[in-house]
Protein backbone atom coordinates (compact mmCIF):
# COMPACT_ATOMS: atom_id res chain seq x y z
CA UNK A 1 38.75 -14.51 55.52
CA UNK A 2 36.02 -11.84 55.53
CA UNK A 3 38.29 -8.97 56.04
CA UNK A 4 40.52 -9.97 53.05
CA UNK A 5 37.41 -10.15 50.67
CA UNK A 6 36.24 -7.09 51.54
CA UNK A 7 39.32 -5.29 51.09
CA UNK A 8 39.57 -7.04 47.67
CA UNK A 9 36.02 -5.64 46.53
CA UNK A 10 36.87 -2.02 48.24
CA UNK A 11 40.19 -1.84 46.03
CA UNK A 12 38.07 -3.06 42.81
CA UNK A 13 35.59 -1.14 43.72
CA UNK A 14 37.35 2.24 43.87
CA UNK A 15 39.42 1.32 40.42
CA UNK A 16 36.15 0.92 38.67
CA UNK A 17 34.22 4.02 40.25
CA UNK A 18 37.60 6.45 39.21
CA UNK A 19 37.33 4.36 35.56
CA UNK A 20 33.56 4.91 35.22
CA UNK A 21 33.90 9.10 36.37
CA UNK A 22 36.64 9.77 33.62
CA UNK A 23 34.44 7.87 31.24
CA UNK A 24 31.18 9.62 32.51
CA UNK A 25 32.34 13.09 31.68
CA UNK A 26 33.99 12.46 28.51
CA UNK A 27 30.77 10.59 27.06
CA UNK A 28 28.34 13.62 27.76
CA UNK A 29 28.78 15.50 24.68
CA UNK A 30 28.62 12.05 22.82
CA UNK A 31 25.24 11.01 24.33
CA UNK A 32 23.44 13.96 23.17
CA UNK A 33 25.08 13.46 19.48
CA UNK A 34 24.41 9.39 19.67
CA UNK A 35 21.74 7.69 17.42
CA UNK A 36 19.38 7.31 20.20
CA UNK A 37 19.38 10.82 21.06
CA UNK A 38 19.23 11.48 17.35
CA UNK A 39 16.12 9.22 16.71
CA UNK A 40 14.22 9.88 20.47
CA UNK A 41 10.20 11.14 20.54
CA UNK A 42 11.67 14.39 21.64
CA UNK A 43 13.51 14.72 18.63
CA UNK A 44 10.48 13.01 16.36
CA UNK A 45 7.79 15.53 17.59
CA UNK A 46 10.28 18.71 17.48
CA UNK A 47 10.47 17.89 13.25
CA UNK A 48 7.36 16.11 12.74
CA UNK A 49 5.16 17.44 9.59
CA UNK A 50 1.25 17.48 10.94
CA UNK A 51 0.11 18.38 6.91
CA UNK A 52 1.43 16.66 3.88
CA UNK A 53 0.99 18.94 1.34
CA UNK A 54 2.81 20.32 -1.69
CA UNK A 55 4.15 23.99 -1.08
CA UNK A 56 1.18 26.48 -2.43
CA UNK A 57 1.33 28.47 -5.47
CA UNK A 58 4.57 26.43 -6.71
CA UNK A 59 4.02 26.01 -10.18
CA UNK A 60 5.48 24.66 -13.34
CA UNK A 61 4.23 27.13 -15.90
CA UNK A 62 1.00 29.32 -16.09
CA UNK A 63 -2.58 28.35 -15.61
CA UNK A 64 -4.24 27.33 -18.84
CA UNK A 65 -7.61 28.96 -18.68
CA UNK A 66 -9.11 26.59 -20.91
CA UNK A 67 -7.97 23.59 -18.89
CA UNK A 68 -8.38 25.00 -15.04
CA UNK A 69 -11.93 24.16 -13.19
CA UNK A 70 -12.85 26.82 -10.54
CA UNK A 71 -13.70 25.31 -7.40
CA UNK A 72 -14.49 25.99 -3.36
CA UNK A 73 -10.99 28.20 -2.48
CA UNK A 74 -10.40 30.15 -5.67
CA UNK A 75 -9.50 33.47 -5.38
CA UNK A 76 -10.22 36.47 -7.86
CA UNK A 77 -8.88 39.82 -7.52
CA UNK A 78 -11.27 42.54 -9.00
CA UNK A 79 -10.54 46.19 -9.66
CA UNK A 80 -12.50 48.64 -10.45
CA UNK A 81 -11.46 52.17 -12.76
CA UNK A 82 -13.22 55.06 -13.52
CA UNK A 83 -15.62 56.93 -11.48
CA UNK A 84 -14.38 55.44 -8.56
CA UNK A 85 -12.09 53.25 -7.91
CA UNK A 86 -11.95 49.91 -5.39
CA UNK A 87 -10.55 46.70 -5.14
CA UNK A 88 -12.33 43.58 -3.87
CA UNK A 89 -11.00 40.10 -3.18
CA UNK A 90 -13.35 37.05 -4.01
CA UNK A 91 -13.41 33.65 -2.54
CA UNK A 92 -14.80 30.69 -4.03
CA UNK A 93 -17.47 29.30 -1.26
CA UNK A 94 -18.21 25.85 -1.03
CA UNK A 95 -21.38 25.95 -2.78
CA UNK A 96 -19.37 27.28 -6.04
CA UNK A 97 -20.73 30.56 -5.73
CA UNK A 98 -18.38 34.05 -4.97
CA UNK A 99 -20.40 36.88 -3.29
CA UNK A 100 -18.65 40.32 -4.63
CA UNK A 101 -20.10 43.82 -2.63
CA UNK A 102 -22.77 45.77 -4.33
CA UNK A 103 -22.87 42.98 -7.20
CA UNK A 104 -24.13 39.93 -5.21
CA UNK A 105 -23.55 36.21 -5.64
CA UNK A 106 -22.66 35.18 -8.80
CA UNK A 107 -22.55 31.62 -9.70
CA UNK A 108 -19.53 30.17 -11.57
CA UNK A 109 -20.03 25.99 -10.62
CA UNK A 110 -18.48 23.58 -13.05
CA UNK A 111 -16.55 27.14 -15.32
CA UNK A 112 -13.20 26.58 -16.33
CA UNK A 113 -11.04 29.98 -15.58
CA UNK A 114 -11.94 31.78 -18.74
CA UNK A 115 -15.68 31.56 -18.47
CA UNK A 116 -15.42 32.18 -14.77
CA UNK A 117 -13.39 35.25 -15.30
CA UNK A 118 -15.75 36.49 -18.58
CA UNK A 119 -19.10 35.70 -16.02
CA UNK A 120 -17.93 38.65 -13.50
CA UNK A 121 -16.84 40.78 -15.86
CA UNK A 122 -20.31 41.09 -17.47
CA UNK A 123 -21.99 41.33 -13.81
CA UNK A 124 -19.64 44.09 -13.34
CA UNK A 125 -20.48 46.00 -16.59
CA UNK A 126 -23.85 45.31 -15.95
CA UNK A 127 -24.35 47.37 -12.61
CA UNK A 128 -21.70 49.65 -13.07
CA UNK A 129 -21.69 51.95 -16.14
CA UNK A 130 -18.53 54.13 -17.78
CA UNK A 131 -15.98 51.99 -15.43
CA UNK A 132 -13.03 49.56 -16.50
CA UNK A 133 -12.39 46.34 -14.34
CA UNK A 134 -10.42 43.67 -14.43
CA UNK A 135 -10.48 40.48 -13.17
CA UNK A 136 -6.89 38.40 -11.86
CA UNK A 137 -6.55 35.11 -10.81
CA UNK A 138 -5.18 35.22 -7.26
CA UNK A 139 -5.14 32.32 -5.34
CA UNK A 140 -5.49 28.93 -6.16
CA UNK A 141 -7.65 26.63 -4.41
CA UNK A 142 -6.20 23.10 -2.27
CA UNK A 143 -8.34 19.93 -2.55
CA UNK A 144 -8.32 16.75 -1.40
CA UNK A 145 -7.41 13.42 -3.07
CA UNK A 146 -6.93 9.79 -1.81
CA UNK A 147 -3.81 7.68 -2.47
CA UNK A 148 -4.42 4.10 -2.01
CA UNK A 149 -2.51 0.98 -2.44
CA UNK A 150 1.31 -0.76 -2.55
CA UNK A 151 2.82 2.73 -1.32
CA UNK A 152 4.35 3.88 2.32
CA UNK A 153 1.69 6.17 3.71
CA UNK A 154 -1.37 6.15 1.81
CA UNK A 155 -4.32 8.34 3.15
CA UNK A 156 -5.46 11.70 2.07
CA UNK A 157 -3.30 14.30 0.44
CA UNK A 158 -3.72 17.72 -0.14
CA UNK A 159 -2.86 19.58 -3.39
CA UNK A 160 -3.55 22.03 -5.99
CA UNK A 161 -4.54 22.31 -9.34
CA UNK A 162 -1.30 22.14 -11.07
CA UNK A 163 0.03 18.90 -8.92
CA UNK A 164 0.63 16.21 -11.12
CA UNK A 165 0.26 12.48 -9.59
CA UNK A 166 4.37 12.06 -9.18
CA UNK A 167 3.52 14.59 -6.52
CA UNK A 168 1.43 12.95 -4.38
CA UNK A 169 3.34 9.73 -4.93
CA UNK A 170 6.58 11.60 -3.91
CA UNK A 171 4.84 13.10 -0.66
CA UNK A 172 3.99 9.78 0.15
CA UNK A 173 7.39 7.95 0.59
CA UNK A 174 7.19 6.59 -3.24
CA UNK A 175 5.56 2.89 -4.10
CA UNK A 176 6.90 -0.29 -2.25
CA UNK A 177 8.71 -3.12 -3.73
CA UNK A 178 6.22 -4.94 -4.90
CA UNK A 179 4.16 -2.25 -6.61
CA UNK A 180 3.86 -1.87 -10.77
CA UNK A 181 3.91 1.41 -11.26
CA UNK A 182 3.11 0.73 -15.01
CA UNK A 183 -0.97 0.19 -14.20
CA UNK A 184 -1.38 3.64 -11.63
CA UNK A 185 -5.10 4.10 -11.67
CA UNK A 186 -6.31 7.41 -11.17
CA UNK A 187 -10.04 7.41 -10.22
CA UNK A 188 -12.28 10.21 -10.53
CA UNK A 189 -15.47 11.38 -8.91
CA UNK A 190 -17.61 10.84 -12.19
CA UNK A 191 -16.63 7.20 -12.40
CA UNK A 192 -13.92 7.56 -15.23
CA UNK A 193 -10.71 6.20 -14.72
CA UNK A 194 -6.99 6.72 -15.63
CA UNK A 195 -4.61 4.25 -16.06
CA UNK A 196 -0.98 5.42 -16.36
CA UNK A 197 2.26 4.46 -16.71
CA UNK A 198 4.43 6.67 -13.81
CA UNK A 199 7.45 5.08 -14.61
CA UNK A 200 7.54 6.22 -18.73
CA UNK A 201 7.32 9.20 -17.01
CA UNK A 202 10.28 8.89 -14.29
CA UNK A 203 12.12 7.25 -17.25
CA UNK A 204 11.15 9.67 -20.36
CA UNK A 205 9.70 12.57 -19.28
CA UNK A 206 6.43 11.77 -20.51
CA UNK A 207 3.88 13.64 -18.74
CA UNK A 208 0.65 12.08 -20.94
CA UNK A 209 1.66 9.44 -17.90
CA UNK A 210 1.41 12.27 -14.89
CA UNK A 211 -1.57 13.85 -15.25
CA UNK A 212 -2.94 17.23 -13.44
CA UNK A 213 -5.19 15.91 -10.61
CA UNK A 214 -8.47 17.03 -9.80
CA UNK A 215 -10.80 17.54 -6.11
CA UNK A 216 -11.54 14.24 -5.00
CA UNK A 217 -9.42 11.82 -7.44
CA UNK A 218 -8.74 8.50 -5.90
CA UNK A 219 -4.70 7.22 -7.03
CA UNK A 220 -4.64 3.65 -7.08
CA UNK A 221 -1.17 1.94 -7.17
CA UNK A 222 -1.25 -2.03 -7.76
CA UNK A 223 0.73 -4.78 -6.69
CA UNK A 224 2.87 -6.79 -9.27
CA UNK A 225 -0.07 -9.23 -10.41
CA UNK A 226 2.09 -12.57 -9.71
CA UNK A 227 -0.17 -14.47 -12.51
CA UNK A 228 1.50 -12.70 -15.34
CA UNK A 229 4.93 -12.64 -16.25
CA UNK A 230 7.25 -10.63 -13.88
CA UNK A 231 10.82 -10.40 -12.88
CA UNK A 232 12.47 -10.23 -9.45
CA UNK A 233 15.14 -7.38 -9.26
CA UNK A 234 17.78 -7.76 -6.40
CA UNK A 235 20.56 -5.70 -5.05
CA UNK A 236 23.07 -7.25 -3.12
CA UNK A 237 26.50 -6.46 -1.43
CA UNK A 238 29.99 -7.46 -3.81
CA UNK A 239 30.65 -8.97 -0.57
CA UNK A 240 27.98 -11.59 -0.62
CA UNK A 241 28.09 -12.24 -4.40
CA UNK A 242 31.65 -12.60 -4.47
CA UNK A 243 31.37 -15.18 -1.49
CA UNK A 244 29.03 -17.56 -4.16
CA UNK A 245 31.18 -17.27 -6.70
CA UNK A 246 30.00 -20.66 -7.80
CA UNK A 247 26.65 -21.88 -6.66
CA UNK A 248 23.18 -21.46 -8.21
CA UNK A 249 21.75 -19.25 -5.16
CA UNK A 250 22.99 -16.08 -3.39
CA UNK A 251 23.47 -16.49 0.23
CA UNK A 252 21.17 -14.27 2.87
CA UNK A 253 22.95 -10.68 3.04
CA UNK A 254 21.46 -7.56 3.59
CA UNK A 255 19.89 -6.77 -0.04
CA UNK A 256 16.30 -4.48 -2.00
CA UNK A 257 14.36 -7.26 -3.42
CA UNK A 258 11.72 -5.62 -5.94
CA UNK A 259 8.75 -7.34 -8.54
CA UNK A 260 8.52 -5.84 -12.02
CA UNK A 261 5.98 -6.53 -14.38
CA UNK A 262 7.46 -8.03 -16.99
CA UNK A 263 6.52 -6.91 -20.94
CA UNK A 264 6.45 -9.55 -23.70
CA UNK A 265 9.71 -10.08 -25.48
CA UNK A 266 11.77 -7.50 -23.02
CA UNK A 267 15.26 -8.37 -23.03
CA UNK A 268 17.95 -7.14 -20.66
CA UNK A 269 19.01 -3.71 -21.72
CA UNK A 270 15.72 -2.60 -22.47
CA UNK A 271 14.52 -3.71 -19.31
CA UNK A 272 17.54 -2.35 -16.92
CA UNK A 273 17.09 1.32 -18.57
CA UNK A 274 13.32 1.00 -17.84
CA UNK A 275 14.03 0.28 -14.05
CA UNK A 276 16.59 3.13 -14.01
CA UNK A 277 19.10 0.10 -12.97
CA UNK A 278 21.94 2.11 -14.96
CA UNK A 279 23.83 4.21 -11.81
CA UNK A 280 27.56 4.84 -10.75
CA UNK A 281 27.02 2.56 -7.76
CA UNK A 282 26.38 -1.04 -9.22
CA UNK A 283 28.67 -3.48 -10.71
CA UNK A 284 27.36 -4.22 -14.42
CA UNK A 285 29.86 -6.47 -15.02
CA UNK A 286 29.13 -8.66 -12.26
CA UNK A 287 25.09 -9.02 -13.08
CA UNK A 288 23.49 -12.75 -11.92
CA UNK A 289 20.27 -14.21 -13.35
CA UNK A 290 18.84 -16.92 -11.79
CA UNK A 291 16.65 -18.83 -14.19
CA UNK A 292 15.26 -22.68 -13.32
CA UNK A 293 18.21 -23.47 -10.38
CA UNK A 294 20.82 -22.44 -13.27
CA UNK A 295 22.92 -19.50 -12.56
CA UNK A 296 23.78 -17.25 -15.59
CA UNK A 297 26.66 -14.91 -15.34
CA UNK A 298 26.38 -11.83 -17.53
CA UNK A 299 29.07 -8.85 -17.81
CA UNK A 300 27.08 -6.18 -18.93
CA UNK A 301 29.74 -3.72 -19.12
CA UNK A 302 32.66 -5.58 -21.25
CA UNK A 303 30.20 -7.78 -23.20
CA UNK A 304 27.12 -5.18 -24.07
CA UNK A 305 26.27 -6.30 -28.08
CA UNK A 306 26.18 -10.04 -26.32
CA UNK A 307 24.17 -9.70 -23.84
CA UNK A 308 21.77 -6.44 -24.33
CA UNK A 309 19.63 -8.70 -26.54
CA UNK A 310 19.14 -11.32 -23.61
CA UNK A 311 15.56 -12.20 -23.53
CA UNK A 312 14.30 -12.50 -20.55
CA UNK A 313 11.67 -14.94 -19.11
CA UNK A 314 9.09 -14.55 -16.14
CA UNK A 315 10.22 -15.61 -12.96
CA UNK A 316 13.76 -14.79 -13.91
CA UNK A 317 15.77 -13.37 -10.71
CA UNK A 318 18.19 -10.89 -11.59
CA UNK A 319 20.96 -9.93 -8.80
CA UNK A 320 22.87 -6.60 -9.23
CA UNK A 321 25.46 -6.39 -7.16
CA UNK A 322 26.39 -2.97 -5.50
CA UNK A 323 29.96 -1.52 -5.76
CA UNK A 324 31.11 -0.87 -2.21
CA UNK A 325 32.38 2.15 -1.59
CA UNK A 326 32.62 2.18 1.93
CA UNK A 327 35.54 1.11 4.48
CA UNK A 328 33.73 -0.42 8.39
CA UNK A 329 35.28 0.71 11.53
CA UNK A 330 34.55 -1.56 14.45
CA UNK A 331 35.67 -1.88 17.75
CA UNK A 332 36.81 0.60 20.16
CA UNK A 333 36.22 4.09 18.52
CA UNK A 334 33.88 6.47 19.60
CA UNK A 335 31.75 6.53 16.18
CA UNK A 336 31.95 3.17 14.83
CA UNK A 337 30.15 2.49 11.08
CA UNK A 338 30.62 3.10 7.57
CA UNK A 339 32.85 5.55 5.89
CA UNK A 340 32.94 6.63 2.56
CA UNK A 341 36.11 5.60 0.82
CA UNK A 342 39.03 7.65 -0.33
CA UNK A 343 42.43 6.10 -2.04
CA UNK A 344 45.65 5.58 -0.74
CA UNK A 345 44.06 5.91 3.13
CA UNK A 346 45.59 3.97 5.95
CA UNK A 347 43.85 2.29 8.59
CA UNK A 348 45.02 4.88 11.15
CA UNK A 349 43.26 7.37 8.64
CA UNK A 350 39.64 5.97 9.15
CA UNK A 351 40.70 5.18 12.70
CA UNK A 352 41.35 9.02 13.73
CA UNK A 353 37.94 9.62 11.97
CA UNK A 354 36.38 7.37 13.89
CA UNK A 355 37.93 8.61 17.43
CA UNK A 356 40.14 6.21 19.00
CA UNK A 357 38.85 5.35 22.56
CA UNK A 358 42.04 5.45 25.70
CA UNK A 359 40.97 1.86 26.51
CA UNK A 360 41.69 0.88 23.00
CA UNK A 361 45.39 -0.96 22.08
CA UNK A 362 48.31 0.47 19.65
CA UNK A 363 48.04 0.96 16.25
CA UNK A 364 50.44 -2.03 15.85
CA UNK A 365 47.44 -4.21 16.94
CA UNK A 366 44.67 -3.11 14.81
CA UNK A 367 43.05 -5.36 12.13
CA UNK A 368 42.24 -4.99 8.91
CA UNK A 369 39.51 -7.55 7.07
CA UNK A 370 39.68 -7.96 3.58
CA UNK A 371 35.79 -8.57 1.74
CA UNK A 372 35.41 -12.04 0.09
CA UNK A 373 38.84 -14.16 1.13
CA UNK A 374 38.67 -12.76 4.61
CA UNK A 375 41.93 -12.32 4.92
CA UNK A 376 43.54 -10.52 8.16
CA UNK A 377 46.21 -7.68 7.63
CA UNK A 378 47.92 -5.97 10.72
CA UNK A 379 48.76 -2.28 11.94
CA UNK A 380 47.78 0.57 11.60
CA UNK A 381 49.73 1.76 8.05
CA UNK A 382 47.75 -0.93 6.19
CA UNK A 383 46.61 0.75 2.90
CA UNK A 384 42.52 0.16 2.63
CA UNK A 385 40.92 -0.87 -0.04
CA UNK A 386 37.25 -0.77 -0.69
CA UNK A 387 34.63 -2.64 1.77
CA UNK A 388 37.85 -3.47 4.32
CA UNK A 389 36.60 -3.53 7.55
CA UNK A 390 39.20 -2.42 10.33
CA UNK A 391 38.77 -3.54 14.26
CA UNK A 392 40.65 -2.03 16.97
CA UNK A 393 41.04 -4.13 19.75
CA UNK A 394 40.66 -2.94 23.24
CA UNK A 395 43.46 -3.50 26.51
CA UNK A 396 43.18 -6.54 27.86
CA UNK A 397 43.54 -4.49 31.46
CA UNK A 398 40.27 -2.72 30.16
CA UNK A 399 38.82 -6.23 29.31
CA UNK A 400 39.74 -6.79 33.01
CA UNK A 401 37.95 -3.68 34.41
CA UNK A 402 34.96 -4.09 32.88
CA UNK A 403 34.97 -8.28 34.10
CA UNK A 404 35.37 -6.64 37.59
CA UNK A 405 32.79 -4.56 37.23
CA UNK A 406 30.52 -7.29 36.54
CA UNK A 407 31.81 -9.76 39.45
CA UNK A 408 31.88 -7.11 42.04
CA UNK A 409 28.14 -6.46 42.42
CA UNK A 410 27.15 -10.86 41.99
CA UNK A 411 30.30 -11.24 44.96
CA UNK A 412 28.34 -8.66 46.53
CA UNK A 413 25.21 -10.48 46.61
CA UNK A 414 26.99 -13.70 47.28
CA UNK A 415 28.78 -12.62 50.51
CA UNK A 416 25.43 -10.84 51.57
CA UNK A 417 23.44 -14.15 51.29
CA UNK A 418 26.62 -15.77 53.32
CA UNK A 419 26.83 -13.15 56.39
CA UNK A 420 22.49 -14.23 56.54
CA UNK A 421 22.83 -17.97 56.50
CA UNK A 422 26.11 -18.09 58.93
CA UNK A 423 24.74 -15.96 61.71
């Protein structure tokens, strides 16, 4: 009886270990390109940024020498005609002061660029006689400010004087879902304060509501005050709407729930352009507000003179449904997901992207899963639509392999524990 279950786990044993070598060496190229490999420390620490700061010297237009403070890490460029003729570079210490060779230190603490500029000039003139100078702005100092708040990596930032507070926000990972980005507080070292609206300028271009930053300003970015009137925004899959067709609540799905303060008398059209809601990806005629445990339906796209003047109310939830543009491979390929969809595309089409795995059945046998009815289409020259997702089954001799695979080592440990407790 022994013999003839050894020689049954030999024979398994030597179909799995020729299975597992053919699979070993065709998988090595496809570890290194998997997501794991992709997302490892080693990969994290080879691209990792140790300072978050905007690129230097990028700026929109030039310096306004009326507006710009000179500060700790300014840099002048004086020349010197005439006589003789030299060229000296000046750096802004911390103390405010620039020390310039044969002139000395000259103060220029709290001068905007103009004075600062003027100030050397007439230190120049004033030790050197029958010579022409000039005096350039050359380098532009880097300060620090703080970003606190409902955003993904606040801490300290640093910038120049021609960064605007988009920048920093930007640099941080933008606001979470739950911040107002109408109320953005921008503190500054002599106790005033600026309060902002970002998203007037994300919306209009209105940078009154992005202001230049200055050394040491503190950006505060609130949460949605839940006391006053707000609005929950929510993007969901077609899929999942389309599956509660006719209840008052949208089953769980994978969805961006976001608070907006909400301003008095806003109605729907208004509101949606404010939010930048308008985009090529969601479904306006398919838009959901929730209001009381009564569901609204409101088509947007056909119906816009009915229902752009829809007032809403605070606590209203408003679901936008995504257009799905994708087609899901499952099963056995060798890069299952989400691929972007193209018309008149078979399932053999996506499955050939996706790499069909040897262990994996005929085309005759793959599935395709229509969104919403769930209803199942066969083969492989199935014409996909949008959000389908396709499975491809595997062998059921594969199925086998990998069973024996699992029973061989637990027999092993079985028949081990017998050969101890029959001696």
């Amino acid at each position: 009886m022994k013999n003839i279950i050894f020689s049954i786990l030999i024979l398994a044993g030597i179909l799995v270990a020729q299975n597992s070598d053919s699979k070993e060496n065709s998988s090595l190229f496809r570890e290194r390109e998997s997501f794991d490999y992709k997302g490892s420390m080693e990969q994290l620490y080879k691209n990792r940024t140790f300072m978050r700061s905007v690129v230097p010297q990028v700026l929109e237009q030039t310096v306004n020498e009326l507006d710009y403070i000179v500060g700790p890490g300014d840099i002048f460029l004086i020349n010197v005609f005439g006589q003789f003729e030299n060229e000296y570079q000046a750096v802004v210490a911390p103390d405010g002061t620039v020390v310039i060779p044969s002139l000395g230190q000259i103060d220029l603490n709290a001068l905007n660029l103009k004075e600062a500029k003027k100030k050397i000039l007439q230190k120049i003139k004033k030790i050197y006689l029958d010579i022409e100078a000039s005096v350039s702005f050359y380098g532009m100092k880097k300060f620090r400010v703080y970003l606190t708040g409902a955003v993904f990596s606040p801490g300290t930032y640093f910038v120049q004087g021609t960064d605007r507070a988009s920048d920093v926000l930007d640099l941080s990972g933008g606001p979470k879902n739950w911040s107002d980005e109408t109320k953005v507080e921008i503190r500054h070292l002599d106790n005033t304060c600026d309060t902002v609206n970002l998203s007037l300028f994300y919306l209009e271009a209105d940078k009154k509501n992005n202001p230049l930053l200055h050394s040491g300003d503190m950006i505060y970015v609130p949460m949605v005050d839940l006391s006053k009137p707000y609005i929950v925004v929510e993007n969901k899959s077609e899929q999942a709407v389309k599956r509660a067709a006719f209840v008052t609540h949208i089953p769980e799905d994978k969805s961006t729930i976001k608070y907006f303060s909400l301003v008095e008398g806003e109605t729907l059209a208004p509101f949606m352009r404010r939010i930048s809601a308008y985009n090529s990806v969601i479904n306006l005629s398919g838009l959901i507000l929730l209001r009381d445990g009564k569901r609204i339906n409101i088509d947007l796209q056909n119906h816009y003179e009915e229902f752009s003047t829809f007032k809403l109310q605070t606590k209203d939830r408003l679901i936008i449904p995504d257009l799905n543009t994708y087609v899901y491979v499952q099963g056995d390929v060798r890069i299952p997901g989400a691929y972007p969809y193209n018309v008149n595309l078979t399932a053999n089409d996506y499955i050939g992207r996706a790499g069909v795995l040897e262990r994996a059945k005929s085309s005759e046998y793959v599935m395709v899963v229509r969104p919403g009815t769930n209803e199942v289409l066969r083969g492989g020259d199935v014409p996909v639509k949008k959000g389908d997702t396709i499975i491809v089954p595997r062998k059921s001799r594969a199925i086998i392999r990998d069973y024996i695979g699992i029973i061989i080592p637990v027999a092993s440990i079985l028949l081990s524990t017998y050969s101890i407790y029959s001696r």
